[in-house]
C-alpha atoms as a PDB file:
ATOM      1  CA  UNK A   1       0.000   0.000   0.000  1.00  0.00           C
ATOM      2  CA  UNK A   2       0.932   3.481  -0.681  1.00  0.00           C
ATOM      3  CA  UNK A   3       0.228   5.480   2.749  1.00  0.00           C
ATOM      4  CA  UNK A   4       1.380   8.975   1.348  1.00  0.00           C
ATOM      5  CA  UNK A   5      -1.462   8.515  -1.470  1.00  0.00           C
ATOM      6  CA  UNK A   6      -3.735   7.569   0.981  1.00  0.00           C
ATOM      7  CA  UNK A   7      -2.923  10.794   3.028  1.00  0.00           C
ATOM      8  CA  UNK A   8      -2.602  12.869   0.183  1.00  0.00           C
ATOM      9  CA  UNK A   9      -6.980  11.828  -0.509  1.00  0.00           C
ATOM     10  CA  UNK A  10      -7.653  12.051   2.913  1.00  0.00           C
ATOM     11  CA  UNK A  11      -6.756  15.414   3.123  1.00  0.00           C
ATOM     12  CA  UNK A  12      -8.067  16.446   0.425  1.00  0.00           C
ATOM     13  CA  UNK A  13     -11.118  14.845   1.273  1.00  0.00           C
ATOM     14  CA  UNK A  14     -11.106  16.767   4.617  1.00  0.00           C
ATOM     15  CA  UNK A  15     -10.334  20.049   2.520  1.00  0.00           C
ATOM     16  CA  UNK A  16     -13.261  19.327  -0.031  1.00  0.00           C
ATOM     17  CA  UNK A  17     -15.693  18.577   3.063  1.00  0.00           C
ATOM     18  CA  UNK A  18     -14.521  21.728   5.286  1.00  0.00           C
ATOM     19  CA  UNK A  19     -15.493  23.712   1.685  1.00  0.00           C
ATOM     20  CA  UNK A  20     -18.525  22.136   0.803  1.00  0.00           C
ATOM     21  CA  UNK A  21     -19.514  22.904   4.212  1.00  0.00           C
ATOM     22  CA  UNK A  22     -18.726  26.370   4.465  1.00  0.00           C
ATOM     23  CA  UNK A  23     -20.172  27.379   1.108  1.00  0.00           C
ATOM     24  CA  UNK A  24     -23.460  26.024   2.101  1.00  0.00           C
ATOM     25  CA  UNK A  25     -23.172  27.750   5.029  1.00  0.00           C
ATOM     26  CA  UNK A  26     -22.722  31.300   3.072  1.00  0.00           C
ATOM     27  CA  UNK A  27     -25.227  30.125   0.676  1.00  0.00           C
ATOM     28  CA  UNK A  28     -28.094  29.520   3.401  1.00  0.00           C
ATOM     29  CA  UNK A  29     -27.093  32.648   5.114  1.00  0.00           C
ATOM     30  CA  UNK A  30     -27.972  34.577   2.080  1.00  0.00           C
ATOM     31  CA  UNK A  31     -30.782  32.639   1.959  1.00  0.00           C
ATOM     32  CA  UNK A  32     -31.488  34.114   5.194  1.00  0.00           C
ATOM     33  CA  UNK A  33     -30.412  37.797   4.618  1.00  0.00           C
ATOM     34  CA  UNK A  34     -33.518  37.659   1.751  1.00  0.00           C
ATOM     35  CA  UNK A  35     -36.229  36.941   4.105  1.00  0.00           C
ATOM     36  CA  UNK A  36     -39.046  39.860   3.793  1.00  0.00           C
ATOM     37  CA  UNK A  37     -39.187  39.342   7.433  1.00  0.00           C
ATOM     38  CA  UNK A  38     -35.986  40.484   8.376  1.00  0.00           C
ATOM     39  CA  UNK A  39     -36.707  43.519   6.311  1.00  0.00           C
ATOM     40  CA  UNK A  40     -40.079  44.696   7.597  1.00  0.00           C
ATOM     41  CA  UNK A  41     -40.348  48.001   9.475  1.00  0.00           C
ATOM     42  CA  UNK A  42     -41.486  47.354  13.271  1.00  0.00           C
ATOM     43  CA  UNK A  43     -43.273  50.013  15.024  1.00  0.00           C
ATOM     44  CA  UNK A  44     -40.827  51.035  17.876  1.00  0.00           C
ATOM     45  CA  UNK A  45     -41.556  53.495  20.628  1.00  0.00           C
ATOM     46  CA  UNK A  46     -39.366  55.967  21.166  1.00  0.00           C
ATOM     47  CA  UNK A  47     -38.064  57.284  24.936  1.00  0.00           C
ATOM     48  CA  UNK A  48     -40.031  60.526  24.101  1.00  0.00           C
ATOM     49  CA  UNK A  49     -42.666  58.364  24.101  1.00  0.00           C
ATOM     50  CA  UNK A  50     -43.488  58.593  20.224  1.00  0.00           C
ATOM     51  CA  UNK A  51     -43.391  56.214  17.439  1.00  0.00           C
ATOM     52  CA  UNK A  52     -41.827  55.397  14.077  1.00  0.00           C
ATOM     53  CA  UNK A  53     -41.717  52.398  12.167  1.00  0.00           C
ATOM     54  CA  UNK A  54     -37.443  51.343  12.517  1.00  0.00           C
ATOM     55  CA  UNK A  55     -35.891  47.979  10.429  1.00  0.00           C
ATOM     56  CA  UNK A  56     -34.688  45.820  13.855  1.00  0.00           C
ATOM     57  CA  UNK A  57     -31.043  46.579  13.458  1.00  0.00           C
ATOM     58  CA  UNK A  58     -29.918  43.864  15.877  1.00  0.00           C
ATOM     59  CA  UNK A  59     -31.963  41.216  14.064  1.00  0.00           C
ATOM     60  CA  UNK A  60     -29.552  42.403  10.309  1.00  0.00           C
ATOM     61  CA  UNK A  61     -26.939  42.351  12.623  1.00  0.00           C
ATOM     62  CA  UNK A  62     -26.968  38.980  13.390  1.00  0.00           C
ATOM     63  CA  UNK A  63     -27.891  37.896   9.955  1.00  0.00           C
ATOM     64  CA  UNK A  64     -24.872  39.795   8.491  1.00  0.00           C
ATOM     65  CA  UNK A  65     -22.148  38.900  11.188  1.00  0.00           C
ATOM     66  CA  UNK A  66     -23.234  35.356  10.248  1.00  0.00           C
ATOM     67  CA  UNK A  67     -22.907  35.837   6.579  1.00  0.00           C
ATOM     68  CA  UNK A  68     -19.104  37.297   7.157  1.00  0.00           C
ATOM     69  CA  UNK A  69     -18.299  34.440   9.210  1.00  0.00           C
ATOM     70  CA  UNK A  70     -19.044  31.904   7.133  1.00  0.00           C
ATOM     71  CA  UNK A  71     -17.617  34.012   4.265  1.00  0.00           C
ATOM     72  CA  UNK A  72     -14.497  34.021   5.998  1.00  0.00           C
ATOM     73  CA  UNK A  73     -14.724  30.074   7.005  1.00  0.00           C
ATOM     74  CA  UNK A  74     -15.008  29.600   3.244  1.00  0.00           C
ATOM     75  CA  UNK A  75     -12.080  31.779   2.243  1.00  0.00           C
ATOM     76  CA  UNK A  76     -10.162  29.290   4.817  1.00  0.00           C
ATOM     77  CA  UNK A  77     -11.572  26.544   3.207  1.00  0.00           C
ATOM     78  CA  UNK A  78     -10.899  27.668  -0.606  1.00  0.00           C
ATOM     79  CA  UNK A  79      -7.791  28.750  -1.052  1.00  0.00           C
ATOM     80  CA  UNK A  80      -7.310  30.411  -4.189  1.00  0.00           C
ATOM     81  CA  UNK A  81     -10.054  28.352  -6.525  1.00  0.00           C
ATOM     82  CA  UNK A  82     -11.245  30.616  -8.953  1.00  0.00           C
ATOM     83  CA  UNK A  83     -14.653  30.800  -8.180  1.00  0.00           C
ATOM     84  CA  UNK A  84     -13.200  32.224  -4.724  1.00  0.00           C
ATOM     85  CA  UNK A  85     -11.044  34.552  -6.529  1.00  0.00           C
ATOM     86  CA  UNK A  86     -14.200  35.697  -8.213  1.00  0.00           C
ATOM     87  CA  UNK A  87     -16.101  36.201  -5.401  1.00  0.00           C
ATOM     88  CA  UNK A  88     -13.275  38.185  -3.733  1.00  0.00           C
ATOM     89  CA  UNK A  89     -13.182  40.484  -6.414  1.00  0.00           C
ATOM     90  CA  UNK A  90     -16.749  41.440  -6.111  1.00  0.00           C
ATOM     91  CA  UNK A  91     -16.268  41.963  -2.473  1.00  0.00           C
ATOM     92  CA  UNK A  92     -13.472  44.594  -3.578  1.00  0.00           C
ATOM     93  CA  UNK A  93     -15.965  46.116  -6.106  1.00  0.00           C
ATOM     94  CA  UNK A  94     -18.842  46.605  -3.172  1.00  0.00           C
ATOM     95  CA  UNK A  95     -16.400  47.514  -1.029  1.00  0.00           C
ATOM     96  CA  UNK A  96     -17.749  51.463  -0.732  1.00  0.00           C
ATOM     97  CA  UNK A  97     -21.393  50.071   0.229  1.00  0.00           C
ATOM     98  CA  UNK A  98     -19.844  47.929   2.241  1.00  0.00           C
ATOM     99  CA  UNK A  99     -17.477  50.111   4.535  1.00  0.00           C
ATOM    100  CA  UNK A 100     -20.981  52.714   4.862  1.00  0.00           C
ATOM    101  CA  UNK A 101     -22.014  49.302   6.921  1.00  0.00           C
ATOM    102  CA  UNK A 102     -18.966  49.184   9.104  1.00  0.00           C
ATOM    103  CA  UNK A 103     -17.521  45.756   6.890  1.00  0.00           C
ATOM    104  CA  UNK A 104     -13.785  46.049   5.300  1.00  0.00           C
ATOM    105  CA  UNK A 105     -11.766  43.415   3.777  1.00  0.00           C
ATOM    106  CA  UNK A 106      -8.484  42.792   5.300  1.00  0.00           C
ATOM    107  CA  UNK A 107      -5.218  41.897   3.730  1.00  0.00           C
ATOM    108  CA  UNK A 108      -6.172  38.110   3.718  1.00  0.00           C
ATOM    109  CA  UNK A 109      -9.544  38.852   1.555  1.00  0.00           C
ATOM    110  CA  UNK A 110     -11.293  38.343   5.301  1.00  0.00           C
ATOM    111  CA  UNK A 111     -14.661  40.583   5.911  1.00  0.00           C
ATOM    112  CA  UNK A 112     -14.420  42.632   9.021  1.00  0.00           C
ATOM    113  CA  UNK A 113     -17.519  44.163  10.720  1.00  0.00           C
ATOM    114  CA  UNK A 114     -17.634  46.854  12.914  1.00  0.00           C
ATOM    115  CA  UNK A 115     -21.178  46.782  15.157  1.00  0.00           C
ATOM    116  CA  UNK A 116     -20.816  50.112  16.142  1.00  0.00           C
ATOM    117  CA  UNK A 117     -20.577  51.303  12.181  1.00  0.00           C
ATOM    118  CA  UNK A 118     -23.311  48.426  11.280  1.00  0.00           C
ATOM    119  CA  UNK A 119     -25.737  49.773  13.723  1.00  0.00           C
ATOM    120  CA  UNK A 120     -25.812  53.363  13.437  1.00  0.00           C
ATOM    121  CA  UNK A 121     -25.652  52.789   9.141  1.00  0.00           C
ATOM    122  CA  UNK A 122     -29.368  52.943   7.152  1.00  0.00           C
ATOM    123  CA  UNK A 123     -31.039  49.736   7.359  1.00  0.00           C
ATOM    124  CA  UNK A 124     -31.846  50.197   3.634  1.00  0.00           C
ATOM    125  CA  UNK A 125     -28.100  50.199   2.736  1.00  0.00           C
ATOM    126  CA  UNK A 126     -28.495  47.064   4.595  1.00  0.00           C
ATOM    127  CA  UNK A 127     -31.155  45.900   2.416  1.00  0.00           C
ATOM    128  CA  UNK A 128     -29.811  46.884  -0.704  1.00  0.00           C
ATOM    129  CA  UNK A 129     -26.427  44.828   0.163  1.00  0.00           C
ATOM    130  CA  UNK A 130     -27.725  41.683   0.943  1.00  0.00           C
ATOM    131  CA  UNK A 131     -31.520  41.490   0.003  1.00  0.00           C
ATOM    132  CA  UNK A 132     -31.897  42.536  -4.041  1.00  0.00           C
ATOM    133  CA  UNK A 133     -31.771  39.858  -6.024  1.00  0.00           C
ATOM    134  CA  UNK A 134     -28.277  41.204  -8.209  1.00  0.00           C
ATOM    135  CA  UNK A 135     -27.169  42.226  -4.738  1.00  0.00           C
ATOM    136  CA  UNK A 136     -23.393  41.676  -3.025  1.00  0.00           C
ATOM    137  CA  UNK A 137     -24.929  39.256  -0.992  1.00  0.00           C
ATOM    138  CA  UNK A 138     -26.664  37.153  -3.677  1.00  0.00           C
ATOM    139  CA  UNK A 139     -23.491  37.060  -5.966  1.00  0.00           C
ATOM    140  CA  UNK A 140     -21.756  35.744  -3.101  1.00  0.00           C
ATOM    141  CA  UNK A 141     -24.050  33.204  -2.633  1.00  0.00           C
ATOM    142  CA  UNK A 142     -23.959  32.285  -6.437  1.00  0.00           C
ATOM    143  CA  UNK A 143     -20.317  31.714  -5.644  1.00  0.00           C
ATOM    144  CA  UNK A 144     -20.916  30.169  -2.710  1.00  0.00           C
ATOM    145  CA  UNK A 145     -23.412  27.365  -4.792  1.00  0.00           C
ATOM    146  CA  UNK A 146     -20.822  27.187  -7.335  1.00  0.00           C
ATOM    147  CA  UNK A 147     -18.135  26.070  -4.778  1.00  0.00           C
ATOM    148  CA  UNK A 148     -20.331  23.998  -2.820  1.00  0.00           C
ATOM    149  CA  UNK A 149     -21.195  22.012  -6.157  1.00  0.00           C
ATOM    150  CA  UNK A 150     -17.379  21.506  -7.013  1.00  0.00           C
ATOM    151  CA  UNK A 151     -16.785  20.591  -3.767  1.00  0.00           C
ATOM    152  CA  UNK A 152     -19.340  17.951  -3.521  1.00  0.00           C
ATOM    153  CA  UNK A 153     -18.065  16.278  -7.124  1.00  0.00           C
ATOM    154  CA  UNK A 154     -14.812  16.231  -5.877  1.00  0.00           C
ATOM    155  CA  UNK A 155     -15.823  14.486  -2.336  1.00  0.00           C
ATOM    156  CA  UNK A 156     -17.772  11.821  -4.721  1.00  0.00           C
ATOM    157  CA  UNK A 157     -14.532  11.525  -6.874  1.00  0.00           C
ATOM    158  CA  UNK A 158     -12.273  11.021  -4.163  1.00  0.00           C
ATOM    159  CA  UNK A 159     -14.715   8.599  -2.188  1.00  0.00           C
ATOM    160  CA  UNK A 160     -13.968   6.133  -5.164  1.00  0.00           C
ATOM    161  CA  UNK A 161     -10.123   6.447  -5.446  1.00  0.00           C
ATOM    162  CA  UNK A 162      -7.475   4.310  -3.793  1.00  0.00           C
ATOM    163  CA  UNK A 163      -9.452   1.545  -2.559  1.00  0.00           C
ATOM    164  CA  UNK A 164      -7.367  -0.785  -4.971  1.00  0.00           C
ATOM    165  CA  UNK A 165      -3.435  -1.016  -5.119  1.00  0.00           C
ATOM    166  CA  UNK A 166      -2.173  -0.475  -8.791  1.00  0.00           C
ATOM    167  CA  UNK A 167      -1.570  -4.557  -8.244  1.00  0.00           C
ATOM    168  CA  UNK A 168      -5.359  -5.046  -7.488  1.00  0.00           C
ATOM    169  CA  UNK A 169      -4.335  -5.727  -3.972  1.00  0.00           C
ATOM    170  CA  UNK A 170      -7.362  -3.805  -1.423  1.00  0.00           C
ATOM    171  CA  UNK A 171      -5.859  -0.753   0.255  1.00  0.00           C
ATOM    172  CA  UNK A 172      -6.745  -1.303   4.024  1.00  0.00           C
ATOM    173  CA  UNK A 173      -5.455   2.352   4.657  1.00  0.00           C
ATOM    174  CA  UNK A 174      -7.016   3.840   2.256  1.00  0.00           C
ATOM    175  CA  UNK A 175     -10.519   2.106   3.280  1.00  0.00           C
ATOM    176  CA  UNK A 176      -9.930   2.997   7.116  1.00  0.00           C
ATOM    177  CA  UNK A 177      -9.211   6.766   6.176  1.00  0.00           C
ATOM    178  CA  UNK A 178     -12.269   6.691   3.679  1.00  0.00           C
ATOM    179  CA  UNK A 179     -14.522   5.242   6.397  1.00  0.00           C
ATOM    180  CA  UNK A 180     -13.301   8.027   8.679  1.00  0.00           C
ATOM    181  CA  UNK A 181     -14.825  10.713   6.528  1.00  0.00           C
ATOM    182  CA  UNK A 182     -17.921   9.442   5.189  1.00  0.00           C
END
């Protein structure tokens, strides 16, 4: 048996499940971000004691500081893939609607938010970022699904590789990695 080929797919394995994970993750919080829900005005009253109709800015809070998590988790995961390169470069393009939110991109392509900046921005801002249909968010999720799919043929690929020697002899290592990440 070859063990370095056998470590070489179980990594890679490990690699292609840590992105397929991650990009569904980014995809679903997207998913999320789109919600008419999350977007509806709630009628708040005021100290003063009067009321206006407010988006709940803790509620897009949450759903954004997800979404840049799991955008960053996926950067982790993908390396320099293409499709990630892509998707970095359209964070760089909505990078001024993005920094009136309190979000930056660091040196390592990482989103950064700022609370303070995200909560005292205009909810529609918010909106227009993540909710629209050609939105930032929703071509990250596009990405995101793009990703996810390669990652998902590759984990199929690599489930079926290096069970057999070149000699037809059964690769015990190889099965006991593959059974460890299945």
């Amino acid at each position: 048996t070859d063990n370095s080929s056998a470590t070489t797919i179980s990594s890679q394995k490990i690699n292609a499940t840590k992105t397929k994970d991650a990009s569904k993750a980014v995809v679903n919080d997207a998913t999320d971000l789109r919600k008419t829900s999350l977007w509806q005005k709630k009628s708040v009253t005021n100290e003063d004691g009067t009321t206006e109709n407010k988006y709940d800015a803790d509620a897009i809070y949450k759903a954004v500081s997800a979404f840049v998590k799991d955008y960053n988790s996926m950067i982790d995961a993908t390396g320099v893939l293409r499709t990630a390169s892509n998707m970095v470069n359209t964070t760089k393009a909505n990078s001024k609607v993005l920094k009136e939110l309190g979000i930056s991109v660091d040196s390592n392509n990482k989103l950064v938010i700022d609370k303070d900046t995200f909560m005292a921005a205009d909810m529609s801002v918010a909106k227009s970022a993540f909710a629209g249909a050609g939105s930032f968010g929703q071509s990250v999720a596009n990405s995101a699904a793009s990703i996810y799919s390669s990652s998902a043929t590759t984990l199929a690929k690599l489930q079926t590789q290096n069970l057999y020697g070149s000699d037809g002899s059964y690769s015990y290592v190889s099965a006991s990695v593959y059974n460890q990440f299945t």
